[in-house]
N, C-alpha and C. Protein backbone atom coordinates (compact mmCIF):
# COMPACT_ATOMS: atom_id res chain seq x y z
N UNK A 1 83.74 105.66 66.21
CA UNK A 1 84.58 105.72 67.38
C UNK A 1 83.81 106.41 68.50
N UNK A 2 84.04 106.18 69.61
CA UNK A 2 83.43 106.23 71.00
C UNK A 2 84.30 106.75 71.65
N UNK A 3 84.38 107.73 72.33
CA UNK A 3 85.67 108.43 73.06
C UNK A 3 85.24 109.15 74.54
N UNK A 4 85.65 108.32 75.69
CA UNK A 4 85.12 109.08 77.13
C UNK A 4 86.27 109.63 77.79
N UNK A 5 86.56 110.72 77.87
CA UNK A 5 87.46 111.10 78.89
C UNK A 5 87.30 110.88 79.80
N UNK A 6 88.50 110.61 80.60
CA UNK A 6 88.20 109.69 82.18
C UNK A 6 87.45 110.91 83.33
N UNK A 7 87.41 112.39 83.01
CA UNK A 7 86.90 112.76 83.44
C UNK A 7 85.50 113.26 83.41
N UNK A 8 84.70 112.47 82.23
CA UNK A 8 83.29 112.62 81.70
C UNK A 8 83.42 111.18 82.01
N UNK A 9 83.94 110.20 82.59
CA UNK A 9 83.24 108.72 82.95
C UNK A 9 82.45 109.11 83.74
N UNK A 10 81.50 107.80 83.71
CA UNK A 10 80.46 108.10 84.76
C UNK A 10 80.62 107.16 86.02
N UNK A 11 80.83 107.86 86.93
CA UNK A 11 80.57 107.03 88.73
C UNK A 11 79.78 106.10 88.42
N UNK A 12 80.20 105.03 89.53
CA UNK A 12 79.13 103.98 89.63
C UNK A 12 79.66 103.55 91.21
N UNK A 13 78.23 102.98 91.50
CA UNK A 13 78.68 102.12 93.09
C UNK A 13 78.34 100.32 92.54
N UNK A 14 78.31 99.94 93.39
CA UNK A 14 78.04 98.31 93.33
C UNK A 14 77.78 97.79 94.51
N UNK A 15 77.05 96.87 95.07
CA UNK A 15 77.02 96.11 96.70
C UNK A 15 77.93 95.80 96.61
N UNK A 16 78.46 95.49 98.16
CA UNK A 16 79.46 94.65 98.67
C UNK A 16 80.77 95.72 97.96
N UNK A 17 81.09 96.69 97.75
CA UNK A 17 82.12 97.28 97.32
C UNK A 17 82.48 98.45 98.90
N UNK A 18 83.51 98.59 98.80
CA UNK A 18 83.51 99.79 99.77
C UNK A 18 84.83 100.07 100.19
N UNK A 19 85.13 101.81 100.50
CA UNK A 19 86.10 102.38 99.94
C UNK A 19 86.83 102.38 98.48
N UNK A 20 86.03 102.13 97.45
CA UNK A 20 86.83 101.99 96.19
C UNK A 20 85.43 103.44 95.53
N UNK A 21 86.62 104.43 94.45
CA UNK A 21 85.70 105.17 93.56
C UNK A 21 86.29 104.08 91.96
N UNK A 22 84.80 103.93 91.60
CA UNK A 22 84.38 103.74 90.50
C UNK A 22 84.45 104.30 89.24
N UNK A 23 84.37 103.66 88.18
CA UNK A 23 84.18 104.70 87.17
C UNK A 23 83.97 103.84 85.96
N UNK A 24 82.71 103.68 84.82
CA UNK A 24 82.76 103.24 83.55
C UNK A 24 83.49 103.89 82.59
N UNK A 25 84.32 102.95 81.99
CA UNK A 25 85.16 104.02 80.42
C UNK A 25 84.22 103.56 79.46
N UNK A 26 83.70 102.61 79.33
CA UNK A 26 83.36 102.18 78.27
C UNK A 26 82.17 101.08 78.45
N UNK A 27 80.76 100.92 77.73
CA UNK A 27 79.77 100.34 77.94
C UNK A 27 78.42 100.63 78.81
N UNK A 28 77.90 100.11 78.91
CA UNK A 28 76.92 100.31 80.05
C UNK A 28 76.38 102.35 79.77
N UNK A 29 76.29 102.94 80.64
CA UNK A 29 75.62 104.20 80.72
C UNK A 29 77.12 105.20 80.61
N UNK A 30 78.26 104.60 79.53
CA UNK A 30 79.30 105.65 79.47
C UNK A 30 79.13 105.07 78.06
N UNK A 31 78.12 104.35 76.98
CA UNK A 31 78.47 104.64 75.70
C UNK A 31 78.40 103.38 75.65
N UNK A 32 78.01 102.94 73.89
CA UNK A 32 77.88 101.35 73.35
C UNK A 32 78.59 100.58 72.90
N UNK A 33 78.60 99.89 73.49
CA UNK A 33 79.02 98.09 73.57
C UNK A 33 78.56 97.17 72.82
N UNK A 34 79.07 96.30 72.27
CA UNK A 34 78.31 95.06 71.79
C UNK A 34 78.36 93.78 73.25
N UNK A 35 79.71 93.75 73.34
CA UNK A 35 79.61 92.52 73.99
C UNK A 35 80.33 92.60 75.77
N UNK A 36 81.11 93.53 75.88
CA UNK A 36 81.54 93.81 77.21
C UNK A 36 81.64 95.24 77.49
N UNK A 37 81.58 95.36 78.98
CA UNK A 37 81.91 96.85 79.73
C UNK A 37 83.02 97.21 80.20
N UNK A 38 83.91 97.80 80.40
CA UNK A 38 85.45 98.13 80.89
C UNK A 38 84.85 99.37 82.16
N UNK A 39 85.97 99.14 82.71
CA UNK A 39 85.68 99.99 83.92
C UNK A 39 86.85 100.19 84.96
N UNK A 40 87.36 101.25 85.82
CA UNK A 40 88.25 101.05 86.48
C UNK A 40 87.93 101.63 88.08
N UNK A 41 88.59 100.93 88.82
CA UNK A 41 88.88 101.24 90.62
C UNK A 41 89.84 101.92 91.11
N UNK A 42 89.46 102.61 91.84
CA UNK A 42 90.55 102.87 93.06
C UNK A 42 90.09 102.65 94.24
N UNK A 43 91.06 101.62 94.88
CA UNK A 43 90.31 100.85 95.91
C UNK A 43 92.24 101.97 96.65
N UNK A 44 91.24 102.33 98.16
CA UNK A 44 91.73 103.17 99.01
C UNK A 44 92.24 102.10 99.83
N UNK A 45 93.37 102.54 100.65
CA UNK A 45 93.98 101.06 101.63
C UNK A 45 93.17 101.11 102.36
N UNK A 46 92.64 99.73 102.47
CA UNK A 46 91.97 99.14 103.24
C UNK A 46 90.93 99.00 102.72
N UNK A 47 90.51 99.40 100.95
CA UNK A 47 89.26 99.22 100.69
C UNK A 47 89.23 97.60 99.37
N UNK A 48 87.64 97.08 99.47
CA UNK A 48 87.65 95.95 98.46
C UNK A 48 86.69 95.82 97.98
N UNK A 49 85.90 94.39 98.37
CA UNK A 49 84.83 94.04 97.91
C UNK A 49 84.83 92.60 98.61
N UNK A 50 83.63 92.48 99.13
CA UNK A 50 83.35 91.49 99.73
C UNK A 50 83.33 90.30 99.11
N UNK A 51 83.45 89.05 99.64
CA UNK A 51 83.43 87.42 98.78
C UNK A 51 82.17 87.80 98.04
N UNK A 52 81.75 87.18 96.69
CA UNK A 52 80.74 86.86 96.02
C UNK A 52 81.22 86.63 95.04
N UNK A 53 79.75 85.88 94.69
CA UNK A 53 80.11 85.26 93.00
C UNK A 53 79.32 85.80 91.94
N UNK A 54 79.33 85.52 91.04
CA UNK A 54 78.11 86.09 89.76
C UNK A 54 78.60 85.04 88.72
N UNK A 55 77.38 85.07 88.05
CA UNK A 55 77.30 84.47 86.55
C UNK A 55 78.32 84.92 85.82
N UNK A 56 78.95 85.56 85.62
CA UNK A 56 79.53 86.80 84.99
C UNK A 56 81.27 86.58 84.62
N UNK A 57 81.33 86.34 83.87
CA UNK A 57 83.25 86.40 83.90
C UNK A 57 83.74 87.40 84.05
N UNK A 58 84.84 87.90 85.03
CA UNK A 58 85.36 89.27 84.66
C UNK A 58 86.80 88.74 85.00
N UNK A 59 87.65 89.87 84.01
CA UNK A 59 89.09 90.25 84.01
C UNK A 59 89.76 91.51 84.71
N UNK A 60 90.73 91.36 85.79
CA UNK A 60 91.40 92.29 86.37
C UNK A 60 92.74 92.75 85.82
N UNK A 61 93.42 93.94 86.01
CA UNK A 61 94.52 93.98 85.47
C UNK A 61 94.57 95.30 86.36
N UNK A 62 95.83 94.87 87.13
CA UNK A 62 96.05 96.47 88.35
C UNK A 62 96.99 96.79 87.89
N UNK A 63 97.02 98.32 87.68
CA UNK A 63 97.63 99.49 86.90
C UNK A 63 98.24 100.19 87.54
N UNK A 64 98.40 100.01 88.78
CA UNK A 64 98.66 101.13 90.35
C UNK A 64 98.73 99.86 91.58
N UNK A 65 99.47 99.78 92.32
CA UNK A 65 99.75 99.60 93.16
C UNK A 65 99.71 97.67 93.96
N UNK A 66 99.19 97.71 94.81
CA UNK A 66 98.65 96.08 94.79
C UNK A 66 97.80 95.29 95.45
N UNK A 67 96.73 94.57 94.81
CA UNK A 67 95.48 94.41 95.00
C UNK A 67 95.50 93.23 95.58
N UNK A 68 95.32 92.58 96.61
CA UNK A 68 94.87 90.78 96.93
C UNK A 68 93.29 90.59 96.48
N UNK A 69 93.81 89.50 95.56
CA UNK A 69 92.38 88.66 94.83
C UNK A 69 92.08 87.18 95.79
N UNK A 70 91.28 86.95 95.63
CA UNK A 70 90.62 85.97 96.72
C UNK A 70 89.77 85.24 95.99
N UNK A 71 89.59 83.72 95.89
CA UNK A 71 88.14 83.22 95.71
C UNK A 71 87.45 81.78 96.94
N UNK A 72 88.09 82.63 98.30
CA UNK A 72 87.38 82.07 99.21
C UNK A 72 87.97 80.74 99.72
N UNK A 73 89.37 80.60 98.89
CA UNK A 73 90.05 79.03 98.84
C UNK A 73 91.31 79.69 98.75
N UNK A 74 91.63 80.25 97.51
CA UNK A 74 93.34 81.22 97.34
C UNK A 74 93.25 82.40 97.26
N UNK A 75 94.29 82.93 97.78
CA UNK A 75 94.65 84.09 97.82
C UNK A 75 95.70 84.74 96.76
N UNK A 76 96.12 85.54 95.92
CA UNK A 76 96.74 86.32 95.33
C UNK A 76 97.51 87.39 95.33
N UNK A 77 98.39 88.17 95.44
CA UNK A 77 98.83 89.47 95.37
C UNK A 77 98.81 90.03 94.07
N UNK A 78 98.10 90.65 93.18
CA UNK A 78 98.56 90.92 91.86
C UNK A 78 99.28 92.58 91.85
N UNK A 79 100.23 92.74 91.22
CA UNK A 79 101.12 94.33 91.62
C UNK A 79 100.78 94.37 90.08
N UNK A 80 101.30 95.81 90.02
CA UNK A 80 101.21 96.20 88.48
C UNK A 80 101.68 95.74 86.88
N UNK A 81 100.36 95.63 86.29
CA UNK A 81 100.37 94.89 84.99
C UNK A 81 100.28 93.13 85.25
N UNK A 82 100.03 92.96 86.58
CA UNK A 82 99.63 91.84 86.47
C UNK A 82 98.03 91.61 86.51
N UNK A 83 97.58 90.46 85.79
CA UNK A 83 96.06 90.33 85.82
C UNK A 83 95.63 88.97 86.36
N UNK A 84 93.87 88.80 85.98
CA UNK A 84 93.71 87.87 86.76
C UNK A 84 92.38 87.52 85.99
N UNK A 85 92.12 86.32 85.84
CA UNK A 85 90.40 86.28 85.46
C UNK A 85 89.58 85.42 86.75
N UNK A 86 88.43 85.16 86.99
CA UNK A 86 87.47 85.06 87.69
C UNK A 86 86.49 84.48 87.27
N UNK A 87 86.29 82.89 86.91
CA UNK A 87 85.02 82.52 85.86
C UNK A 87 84.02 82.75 86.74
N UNK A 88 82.72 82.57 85.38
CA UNK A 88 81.62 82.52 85.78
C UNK A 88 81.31 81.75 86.88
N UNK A 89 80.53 82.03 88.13
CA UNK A 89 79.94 81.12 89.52
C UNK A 89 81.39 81.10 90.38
N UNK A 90 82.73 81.55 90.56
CA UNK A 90 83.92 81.81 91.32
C UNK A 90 83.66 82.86 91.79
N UNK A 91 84.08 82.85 93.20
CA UNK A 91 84.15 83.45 94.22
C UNK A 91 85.03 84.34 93.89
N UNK A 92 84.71 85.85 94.19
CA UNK A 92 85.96 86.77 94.44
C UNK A 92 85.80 87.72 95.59
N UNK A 93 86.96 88.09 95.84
CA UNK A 93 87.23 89.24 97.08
C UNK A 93 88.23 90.00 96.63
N UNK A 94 88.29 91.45 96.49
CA UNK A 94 89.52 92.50 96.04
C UNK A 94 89.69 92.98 97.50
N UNK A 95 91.14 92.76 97.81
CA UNK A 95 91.17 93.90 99.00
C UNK A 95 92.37 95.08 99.00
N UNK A 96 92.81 95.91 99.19
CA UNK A 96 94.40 96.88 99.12
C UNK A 96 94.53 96.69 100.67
N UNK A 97 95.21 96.29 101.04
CA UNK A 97 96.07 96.03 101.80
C UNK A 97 97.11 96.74 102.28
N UNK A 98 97.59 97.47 101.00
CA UNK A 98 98.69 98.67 101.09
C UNK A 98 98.62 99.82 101.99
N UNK A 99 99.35 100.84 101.87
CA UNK A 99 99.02 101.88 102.24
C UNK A 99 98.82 103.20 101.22
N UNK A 100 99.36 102.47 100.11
CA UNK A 100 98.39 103.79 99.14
C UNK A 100 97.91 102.89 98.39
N UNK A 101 96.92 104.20 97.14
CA UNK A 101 95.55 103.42 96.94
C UNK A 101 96.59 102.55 95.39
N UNK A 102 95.17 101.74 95.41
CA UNK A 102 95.86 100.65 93.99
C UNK A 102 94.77 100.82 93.29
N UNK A 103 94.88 101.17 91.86
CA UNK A 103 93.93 101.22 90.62
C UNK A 103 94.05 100.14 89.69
N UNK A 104 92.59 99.46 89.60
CA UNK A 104 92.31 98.41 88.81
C UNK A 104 91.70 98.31 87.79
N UNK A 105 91.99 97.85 86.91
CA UNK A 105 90.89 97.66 85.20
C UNK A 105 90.03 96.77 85.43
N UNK A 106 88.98 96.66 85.08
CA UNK A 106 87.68 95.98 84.93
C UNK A 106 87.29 95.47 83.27
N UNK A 107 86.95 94.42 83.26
CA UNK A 107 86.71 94.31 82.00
C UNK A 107 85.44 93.20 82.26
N UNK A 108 84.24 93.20 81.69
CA UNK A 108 83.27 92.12 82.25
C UNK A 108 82.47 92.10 80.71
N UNK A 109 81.75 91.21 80.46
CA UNK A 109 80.77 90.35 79.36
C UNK A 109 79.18 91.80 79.90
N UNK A 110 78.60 92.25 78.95
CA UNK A 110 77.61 92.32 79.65
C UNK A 110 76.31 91.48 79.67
N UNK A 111 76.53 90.17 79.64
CA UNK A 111 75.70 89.08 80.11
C UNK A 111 76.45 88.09 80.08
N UNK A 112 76.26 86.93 81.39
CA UNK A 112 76.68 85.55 80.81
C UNK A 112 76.57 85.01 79.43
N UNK A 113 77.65 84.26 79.76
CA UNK A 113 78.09 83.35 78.66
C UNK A 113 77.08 82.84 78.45
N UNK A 114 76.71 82.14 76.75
CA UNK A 114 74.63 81.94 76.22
C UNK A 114 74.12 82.34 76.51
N UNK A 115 73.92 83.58 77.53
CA UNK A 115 72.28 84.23 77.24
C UNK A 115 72.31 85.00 76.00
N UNK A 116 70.74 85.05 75.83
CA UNK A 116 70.53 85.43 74.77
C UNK A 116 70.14 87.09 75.12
């Protein structure tokens, strides 16, 4: 068993992110993984992440407040306990919109789908 208190997670930034604090629970440089990383946001009103895509599948699930998901074509509102996935090469954009902040789960592969 692997156990991070959310206050021994470790910060992280990312491009194209801004106004959101970061944080790994699980994978990557907060402890081992086989096959995915978990991670969560607090994106501040008015904060997101710019359109882009990646190889990468990831899963959202907002825990706090309410997030608009984007892939450059539709738009979304997801409020709490609702989620969302994002395939590999799809466009996304997170934005809060709100006026208080909205906290999001992260859940991502740590490599595309077949690589080796």
């Amino acid at each position: 068993m692997h156990v991070v208190r959310y206050a021994d997670a470790p910060p992280y930034e990312a491009p194209g992110h801004f106004d959101m604090a970061m944080r790994r629970l699980q994978g990557r440089d907060a402890g081992p993984t086989d096959q995915v990383w978990l991670g969560v946001s607090v994106l501040a009103p008015g904060g997101g992440t710019t359109l882009d895509a990646s190889p990468i599948e990831k899963l959202y699930v907002v825990l706090d407040g309410a997030v608009t998901v984007s892939n450059g074509e539709t738009a979304v509102t997801l409020e709490r306990w609702d989620s969302c996935r994002i395939a590999p090469g799809e466009g996304r954009a997170l934005k809060n919109s709100g006026d208080q902040p909205a906290t999001v789960l992260l859940v991502m592969p740590l490599k595309p789908a077949g690589a080796a």
